[in-house]
Protein backbone atom coordinates (compact mmCIF):
# COMPACT_ATOMS: atom_id res chain seq x y z
CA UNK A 1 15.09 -9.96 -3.26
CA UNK A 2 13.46 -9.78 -0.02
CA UNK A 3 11.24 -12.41 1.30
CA UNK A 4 7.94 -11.84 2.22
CA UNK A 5 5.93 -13.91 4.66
CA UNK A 6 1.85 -13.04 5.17
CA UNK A 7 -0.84 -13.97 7.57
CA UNK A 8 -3.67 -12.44 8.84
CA UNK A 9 -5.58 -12.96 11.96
CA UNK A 10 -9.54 -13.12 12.01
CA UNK A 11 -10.18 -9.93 13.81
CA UNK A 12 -8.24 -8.63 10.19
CA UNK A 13 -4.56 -7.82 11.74
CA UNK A 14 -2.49 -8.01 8.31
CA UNK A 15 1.15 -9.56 9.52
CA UNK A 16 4.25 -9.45 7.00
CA UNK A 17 7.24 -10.84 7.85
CA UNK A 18 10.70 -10.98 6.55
CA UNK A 19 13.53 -13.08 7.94
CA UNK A 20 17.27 -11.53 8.40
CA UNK A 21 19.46 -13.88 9.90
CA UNK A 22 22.63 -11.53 9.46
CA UNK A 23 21.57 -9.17 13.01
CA UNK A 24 20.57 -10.01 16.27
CA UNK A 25 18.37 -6.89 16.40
CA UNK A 26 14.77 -7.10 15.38
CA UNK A 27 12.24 -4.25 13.86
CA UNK A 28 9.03 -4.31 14.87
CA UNK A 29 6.27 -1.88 12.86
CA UNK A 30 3.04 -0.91 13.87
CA UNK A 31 0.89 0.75 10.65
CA UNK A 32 -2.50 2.19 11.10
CA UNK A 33 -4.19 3.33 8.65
CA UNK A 34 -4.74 6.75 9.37
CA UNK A 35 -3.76 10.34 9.13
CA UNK A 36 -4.64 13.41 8.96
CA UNK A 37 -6.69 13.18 5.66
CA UNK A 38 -8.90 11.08 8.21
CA UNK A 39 -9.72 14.23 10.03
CA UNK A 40 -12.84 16.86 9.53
CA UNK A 41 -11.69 20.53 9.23
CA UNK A 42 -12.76 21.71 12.65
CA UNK A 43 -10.64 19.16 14.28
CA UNK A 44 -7.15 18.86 12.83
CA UNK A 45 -4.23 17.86 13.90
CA UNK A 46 -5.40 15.09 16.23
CA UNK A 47 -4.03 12.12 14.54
CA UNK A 48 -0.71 13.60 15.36
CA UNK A 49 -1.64 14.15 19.18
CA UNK A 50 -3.15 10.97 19.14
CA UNK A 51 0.58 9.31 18.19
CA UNK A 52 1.90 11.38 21.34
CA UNK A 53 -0.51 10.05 23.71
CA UNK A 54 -0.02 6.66 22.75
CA UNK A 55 3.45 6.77 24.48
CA UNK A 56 1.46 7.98 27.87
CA UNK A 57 1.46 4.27 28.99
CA UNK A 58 -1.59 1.94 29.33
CA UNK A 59 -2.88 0.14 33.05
CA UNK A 60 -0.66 -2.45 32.22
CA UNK A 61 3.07 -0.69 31.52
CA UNK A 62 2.82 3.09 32.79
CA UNK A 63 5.96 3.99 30.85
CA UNK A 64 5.87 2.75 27.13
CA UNK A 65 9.15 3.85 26.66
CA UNK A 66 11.24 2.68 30.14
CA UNK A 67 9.82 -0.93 29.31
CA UNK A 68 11.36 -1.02 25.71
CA UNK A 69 14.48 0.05 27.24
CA UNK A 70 15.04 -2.13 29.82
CA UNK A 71 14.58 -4.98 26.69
CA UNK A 72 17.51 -2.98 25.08
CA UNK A 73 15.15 -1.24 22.52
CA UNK A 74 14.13 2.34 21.11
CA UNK A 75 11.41 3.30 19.79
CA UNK A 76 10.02 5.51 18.24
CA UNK A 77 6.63 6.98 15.53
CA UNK A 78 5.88 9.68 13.05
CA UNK A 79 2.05 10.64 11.15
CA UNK A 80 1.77 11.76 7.43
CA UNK A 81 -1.14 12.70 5.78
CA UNK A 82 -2.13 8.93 5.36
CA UNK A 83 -0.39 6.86 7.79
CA UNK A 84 0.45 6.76 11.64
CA UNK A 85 3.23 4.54 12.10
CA UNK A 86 4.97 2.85 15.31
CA UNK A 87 8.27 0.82 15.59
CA UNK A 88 10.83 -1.01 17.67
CA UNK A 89 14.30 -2.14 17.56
CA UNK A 90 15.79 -4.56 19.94
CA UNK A 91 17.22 -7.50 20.59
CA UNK A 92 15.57 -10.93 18.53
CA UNK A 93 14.80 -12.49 21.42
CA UNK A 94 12.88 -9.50 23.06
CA UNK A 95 10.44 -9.72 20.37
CA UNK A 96 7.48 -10.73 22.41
CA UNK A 97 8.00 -7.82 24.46
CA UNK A 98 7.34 -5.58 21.82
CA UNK A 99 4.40 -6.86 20.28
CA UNK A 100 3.04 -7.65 24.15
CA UNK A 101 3.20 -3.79 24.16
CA UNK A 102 2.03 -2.92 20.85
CA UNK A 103 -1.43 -5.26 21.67
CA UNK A 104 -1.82 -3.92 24.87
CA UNK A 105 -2.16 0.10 23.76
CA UNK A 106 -4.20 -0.81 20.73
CA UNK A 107 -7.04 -1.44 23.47
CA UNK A 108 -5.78 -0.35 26.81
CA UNK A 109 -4.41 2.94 26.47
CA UNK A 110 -4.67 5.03 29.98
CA UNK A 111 -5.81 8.64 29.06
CA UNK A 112 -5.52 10.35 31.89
CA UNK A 113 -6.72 14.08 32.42
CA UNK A 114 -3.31 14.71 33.45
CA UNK A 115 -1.62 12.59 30.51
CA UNK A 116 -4.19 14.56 27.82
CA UNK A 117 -3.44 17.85 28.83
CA UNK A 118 0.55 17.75 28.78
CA UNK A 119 0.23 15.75 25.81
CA UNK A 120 -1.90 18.65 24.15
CA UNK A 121 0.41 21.65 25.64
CA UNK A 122 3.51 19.54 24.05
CA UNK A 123 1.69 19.28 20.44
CA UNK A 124 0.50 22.88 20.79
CA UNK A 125 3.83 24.29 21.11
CA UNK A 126 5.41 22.06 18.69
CA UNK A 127 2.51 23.96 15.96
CA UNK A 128 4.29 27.41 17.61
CA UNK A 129 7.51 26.41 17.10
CA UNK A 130 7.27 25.03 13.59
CA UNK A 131 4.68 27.20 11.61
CA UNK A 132 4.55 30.07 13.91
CA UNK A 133 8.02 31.34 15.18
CA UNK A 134 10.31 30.43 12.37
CA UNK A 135 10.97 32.52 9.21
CA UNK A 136 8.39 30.80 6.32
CA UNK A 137 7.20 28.70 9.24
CA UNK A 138 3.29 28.91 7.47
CA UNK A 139 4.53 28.26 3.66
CA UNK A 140 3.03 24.63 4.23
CA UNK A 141 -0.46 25.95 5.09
CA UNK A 142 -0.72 28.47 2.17
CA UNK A 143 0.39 26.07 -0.44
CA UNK A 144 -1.90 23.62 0.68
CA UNK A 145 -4.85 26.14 1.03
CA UNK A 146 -4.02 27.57 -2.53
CA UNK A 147 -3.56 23.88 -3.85
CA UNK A 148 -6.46 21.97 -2.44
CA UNK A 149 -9.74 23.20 -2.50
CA UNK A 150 -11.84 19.96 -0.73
CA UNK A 151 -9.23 17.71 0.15
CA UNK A 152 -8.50 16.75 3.25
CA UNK A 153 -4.73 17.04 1.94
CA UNK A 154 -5.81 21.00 2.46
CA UNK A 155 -4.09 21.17 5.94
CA UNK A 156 -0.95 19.55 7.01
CA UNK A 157 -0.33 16.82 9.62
CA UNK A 158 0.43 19.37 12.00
CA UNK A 159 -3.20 21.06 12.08
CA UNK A 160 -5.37 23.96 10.67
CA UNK A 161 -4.46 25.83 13.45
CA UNK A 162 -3.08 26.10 16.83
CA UNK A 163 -6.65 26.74 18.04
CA UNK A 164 -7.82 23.21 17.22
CA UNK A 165 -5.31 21.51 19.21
CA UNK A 166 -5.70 23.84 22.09
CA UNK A 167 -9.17 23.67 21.83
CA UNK A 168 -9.19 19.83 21.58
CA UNK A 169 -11.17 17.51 23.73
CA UNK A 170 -10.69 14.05 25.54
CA UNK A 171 -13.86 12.96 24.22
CA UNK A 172 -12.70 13.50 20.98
CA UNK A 173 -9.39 11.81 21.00
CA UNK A 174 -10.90 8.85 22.53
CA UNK A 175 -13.51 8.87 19.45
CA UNK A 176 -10.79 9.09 16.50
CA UNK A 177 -8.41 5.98 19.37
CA UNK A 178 -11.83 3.75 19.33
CA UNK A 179 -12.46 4.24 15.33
CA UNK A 180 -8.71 3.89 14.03
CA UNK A 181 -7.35 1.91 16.37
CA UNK A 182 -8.38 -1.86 15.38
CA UNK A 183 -6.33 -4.52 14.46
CA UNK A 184 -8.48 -4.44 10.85
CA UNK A 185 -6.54 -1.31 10.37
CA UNK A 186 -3.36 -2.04 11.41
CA UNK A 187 -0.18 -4.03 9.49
CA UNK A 188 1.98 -5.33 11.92
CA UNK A 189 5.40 -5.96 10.02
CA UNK A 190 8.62 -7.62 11.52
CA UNK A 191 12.23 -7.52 10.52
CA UNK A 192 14.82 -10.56 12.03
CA UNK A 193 15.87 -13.26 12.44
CA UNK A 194 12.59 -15.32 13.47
CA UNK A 195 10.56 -17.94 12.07
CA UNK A 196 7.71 -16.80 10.45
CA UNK A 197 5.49 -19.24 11.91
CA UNK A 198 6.84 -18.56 14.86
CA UNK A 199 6.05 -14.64 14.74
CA UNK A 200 2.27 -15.51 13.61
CA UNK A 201 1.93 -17.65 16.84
CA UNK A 202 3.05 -15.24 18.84
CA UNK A 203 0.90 -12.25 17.28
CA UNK A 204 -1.92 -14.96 17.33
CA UNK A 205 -0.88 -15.26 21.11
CA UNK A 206 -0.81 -11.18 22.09
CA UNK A 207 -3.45 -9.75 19.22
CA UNK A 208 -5.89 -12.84 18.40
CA UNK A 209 -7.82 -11.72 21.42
CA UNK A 210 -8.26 -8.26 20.54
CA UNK A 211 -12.38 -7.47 19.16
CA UNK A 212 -12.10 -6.73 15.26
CA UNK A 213 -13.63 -3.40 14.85
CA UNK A 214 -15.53 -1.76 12.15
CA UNK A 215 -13.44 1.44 11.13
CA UNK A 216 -16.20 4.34 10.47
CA UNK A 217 -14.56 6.02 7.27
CA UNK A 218 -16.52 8.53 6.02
CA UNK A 219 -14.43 8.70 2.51
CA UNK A 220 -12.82 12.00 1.05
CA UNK A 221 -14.33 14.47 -1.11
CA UNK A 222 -11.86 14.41 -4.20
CA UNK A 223 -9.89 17.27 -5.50
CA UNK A 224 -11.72 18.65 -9.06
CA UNK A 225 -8.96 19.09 -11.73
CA UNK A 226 -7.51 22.63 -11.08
CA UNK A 227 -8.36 24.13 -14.60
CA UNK A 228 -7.19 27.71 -13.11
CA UNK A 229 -3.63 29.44 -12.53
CA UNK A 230 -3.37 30.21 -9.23
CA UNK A 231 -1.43 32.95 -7.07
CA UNK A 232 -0.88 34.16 -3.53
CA UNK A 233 0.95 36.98 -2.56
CA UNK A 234 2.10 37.02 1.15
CA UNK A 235 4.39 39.28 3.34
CA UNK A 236 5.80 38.22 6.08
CA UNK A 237 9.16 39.62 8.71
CA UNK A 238 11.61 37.30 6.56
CA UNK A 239 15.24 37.45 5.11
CA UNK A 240 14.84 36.81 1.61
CA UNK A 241 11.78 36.10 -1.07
CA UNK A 242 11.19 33.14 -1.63
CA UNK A 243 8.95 31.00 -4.56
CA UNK A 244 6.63 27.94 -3.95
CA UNK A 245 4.85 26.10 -7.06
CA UNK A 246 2.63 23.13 -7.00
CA UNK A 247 1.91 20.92 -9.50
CA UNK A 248 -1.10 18.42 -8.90
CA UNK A 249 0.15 14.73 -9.64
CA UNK A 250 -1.35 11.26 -9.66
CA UNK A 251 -1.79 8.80 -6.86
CA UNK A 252 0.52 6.51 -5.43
CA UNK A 253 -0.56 3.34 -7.54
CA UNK A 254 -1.94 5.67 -11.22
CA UNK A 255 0.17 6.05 -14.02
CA UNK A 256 1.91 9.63 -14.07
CA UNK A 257 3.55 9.36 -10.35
CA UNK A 258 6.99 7.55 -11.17
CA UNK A 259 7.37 9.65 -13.88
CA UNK A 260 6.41 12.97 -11.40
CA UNK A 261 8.98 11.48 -9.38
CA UNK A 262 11.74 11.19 -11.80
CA UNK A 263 10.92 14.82 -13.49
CA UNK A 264 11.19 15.80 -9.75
CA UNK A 265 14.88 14.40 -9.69
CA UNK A 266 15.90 15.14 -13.46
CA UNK A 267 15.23 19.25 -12.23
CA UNK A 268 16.84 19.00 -8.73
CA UNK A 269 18.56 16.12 -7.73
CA UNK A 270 22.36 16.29 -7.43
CA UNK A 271 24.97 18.84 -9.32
CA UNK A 272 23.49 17.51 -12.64
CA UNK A 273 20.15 18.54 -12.68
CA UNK A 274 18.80 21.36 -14.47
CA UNK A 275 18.30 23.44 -11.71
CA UNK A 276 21.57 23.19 -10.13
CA UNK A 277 23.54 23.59 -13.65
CA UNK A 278 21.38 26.57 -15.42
CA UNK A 279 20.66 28.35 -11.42
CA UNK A 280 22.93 27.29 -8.80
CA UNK A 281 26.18 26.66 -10.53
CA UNK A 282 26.23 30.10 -12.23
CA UNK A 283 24.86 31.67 -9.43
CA UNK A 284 21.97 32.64 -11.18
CA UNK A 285 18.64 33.94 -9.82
CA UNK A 286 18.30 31.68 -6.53
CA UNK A 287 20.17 30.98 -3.62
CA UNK A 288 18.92 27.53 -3.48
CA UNK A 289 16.01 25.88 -5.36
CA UNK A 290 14.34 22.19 -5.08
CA UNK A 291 12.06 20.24 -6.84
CA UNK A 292 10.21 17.02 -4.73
CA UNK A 293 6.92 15.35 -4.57
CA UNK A 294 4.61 14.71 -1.88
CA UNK A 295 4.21 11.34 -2.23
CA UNK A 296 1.10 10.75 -0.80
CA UNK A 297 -1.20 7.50 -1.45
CA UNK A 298 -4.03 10.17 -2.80
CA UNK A 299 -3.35 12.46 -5.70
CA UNK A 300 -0.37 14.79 -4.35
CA UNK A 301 1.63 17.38 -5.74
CA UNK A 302 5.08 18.04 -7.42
CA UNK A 303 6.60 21.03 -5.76
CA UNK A 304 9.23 23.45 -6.62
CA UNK A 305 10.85 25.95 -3.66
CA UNK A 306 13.68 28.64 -4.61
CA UNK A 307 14.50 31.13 -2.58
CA UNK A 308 15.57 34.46 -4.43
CA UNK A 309 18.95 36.15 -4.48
CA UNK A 310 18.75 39.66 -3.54
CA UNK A 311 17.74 42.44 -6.02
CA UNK A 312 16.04 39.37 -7.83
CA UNK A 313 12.21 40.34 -8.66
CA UNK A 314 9.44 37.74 -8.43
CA UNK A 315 8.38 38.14 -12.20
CA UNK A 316 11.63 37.19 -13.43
CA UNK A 317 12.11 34.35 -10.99
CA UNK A 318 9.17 32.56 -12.26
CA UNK A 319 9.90 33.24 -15.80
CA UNK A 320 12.96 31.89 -15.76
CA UNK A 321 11.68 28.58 -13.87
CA UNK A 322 9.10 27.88 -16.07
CA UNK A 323 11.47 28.47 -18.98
CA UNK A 324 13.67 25.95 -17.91
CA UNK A 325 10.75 22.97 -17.07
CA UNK A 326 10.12 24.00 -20.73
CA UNK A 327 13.56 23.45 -21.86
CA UNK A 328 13.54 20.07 -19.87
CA UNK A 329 10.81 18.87 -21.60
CA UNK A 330 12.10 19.49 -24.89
CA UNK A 331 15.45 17.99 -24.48
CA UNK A 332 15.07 15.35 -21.54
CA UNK A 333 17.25 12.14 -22.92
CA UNK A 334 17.01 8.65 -22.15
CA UNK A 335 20.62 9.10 -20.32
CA UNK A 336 18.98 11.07 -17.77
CA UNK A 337 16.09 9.03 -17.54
CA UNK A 338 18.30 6.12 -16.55
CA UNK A 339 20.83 7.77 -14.83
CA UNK A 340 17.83 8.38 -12.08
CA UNK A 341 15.87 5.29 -12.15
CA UNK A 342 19.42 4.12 -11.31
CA UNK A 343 19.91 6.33 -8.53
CA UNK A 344 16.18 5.50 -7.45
CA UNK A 345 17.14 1.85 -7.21
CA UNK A 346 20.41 2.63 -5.27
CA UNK A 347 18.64 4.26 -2.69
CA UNK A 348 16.28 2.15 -1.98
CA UNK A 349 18.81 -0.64 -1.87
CA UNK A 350 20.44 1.37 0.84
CA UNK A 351 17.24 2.11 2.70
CA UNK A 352 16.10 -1.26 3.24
CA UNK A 353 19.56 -2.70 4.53
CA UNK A 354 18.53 -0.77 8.06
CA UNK A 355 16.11 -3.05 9.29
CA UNK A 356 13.76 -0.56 10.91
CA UNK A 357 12.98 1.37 7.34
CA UNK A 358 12.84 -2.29 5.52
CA UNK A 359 10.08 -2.91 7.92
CA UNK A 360 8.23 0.24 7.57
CA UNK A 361 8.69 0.08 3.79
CA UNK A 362 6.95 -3.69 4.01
CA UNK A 363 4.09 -2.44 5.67
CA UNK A 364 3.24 0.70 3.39
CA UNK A 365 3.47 -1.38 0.26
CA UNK A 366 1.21 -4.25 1.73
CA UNK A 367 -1.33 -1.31 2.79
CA UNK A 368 -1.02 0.21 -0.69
CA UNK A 369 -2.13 -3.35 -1.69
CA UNK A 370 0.94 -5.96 -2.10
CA UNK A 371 3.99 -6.19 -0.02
CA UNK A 372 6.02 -7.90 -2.53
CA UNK A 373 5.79 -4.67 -4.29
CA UNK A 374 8.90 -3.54 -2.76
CA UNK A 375 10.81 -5.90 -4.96
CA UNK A 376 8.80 -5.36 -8.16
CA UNK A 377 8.72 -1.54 -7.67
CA UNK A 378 12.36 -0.73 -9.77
CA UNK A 379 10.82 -2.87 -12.85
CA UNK A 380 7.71 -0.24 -12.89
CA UNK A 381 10.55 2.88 -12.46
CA UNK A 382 12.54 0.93 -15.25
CA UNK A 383 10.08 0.52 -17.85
CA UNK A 384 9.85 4.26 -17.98
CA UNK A 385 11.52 6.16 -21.27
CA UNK A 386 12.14 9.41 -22.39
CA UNK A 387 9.01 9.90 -24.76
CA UNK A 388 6.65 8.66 -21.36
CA UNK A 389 8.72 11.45 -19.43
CA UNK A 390 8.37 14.22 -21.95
CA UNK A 391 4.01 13.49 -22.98
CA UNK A 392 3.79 13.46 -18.83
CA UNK A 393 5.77 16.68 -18.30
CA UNK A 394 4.10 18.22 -21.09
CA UNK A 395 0.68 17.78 -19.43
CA UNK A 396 1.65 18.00 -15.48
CA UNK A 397 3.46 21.35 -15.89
CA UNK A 398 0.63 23.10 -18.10
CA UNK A 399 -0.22 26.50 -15.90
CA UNK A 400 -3.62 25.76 -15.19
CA UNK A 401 -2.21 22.74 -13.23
CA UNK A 402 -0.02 25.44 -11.32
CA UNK A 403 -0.46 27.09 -7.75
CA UNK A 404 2.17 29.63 -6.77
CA UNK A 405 2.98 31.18 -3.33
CA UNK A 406 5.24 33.96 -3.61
CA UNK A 407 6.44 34.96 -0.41
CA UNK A 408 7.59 38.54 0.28
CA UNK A 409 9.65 40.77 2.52
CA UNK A 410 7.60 42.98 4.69
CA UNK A 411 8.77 46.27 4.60
């Protein structure tokens, strides 16, 4: 069981807290609520740039990063579709430098002309390197494309384009810093050994100041239910076909996305799933094939990638995996079911023993709503059965709920 301590300041800064007296090390996490599902089509890809420049320094401490270091820290952020998250690790008793940092670029980050435009280049070749010159490098834009038809979940975090990050302006950036970027949309959550009413004086201390800000959310246009098979042929300089399905799935807090999650692992997780035994094991078909979800707070998806032995023809491919999440359905049994939720719960046992995850776990479960879900979130995966699994599956893998990129060798 893990302990959860709340407060929250009256310009809205949500605080948890949990107390781990067994390290000397402390994790400090920074949420904000927003991602790129926040952004409008022409300009994507900014919340991402925007996490970059927020290392650029502020008036105050013109190296984010040489500061945490010389308190014996790292650092450290990543952006989903949803979230942009920060986070320390350092000593206990360097706490108060962390969060003196974390306050001060919430309001004082120093954007520089200079600062903006490396910041941009870097981003911009990151989208080259990663969806331009690597084999399948755009499979995550035509999935999406084929997938969504109005959601902002239609592009990744990475952007439309590389256009719209080159193309981006200071102006801009500076808009989407001054809209986000209030403590009533942040979670601040801290990991160690600290009293907790010692942490809320001292986020009281270095945030109380700060001017609660209205965040200017203009909503999101909600996917329609796909009631249509969909297909997209591509051909592209690559070594090997390769298959891409996508299943639309429920929200993070509906009904339907544990068990999308489990159906996930029954077909692909470990050397006793269905895939690997009828596919991989035999040699069969694929090279390699996966089944994940998304896991997104807004409807996501339930995806399926194999990539296609040689000789092996596209037709047959997709027979034979749909065959198969037919034959699942038919014969799941409450032995798998368990044998999951069991490896579900062993994971996330293991996750939340490094401090830094525990405290990013903390504050995505108090944004979803609670924080003390992440000890009441294994009773929800447990009171799953076999018969919920197979009347989910049954309706999550009908074909009009399918979108399929099959990716070709150009000749």
């Amino acid at each position: 069981m893990i302990g959860i301590n709340s407060h929250q300041l009256e310009n809205g800064l949500r605080i948890v807290h949990n107390r781990e007296a067994t390290t000397k090390m402390a994790a400090v996490n920074l949420l904000y609520c927003v991602g790129a599902k926040d952004e409008d089509p022409e300009h994507t890809g900014f919340a991402h740039l925007m996490e970059h420049l927020m290392f650029t320094g502020t008036h105050s401490a013109v190296s984010f990063d040489s500061v945490i270091q010389m308190a014996k820290g790292e650092n450290n952020a990543w952006t989903n579709n949803d979230i942009t998250n920060y986070y320390e690790v350092l000593p206990v008793e360097n706490i108060e430098t962390a969060l003196i940092l974390e306050a001060d670029r919430m309001v004082n980050l120093s954007l520089t002309d200079e600062s903006f435009e490396n910041q941009r280049s870097v981003v911009a070749e990151e989208f080259k390197q990663r969806c331009l010159n690597v084999p399948y490098g755009d499979m995550t834009h035509l999935w999406r494309a084929l997938a969504y038809k109005v959601h902002p979940y239609r592009w990744p975090t990475i952007g439309l384009n590389v256009r719209t990050i080159e193309n981006a302006e200071k102006s801009d950036i500076l808009n989407l810093y001054k809209n986000y970027y209030s403590p009533s949309n942040a979670i601040l959550s801290v990991v160690g050994d600290i009293d907790s009413d010692d942490l809320f004086r001292l986020a009281e201390k270095h945030f109380g100041g700060i001017e609660s800000r209205q965040t200017m959310r203009s909503g999101y246009l909600q996917e329609p239910e796909q009631k249509d098979k969909r297909e997209l042929v591509v051909c592209r300089k690559v070594p090997h076909r390769m298959i891409f399905k996508a299943y639309h799935m429920p929200d993070r807090l509906s009904r339907g996305y544990i068990e999308s999650d489990l159906l996930s692992d029954v077909l692909s997780n470990g050397r006793s799933s269905r895939f690997f035994k009828k596919f991989i094991s035999q040699g069969h078909l694929f090279s390699n094939i996966d089944a994940s979800i998304t896991g997104d707070v807004e409807p996501g998806v339930l995806r399926i990638q194999a990539t296609l032995l040689p000789g092996v023809g596209f037709e047959e491919a997709d027979t034979a995996i749909c065959e198969e999440i037919s034959r699942m359905i038919d014969s799941i049994t409450d032995y798998e079911v368990d044998k999951y939720v069991n490896k579900f719960e062993s994971n996330r046992l293991f996750t939340n023993i490094n401090i830094d995850e525990r405290a990013a776990n903390i504050a995505y479960f108090e944004m979803l709503g609670d924080a003390d879900f992440i000890n009441s979130e294994i009773h929800a995966y447990r009171m799953i059965d076999k018969e919920r699994m197979q009347n989910f599956a049954a309706y999550l893998f009908e074909e009009e709920n399918s979108s399929t990129v099959f990716y070709d060798i150009e000749k």
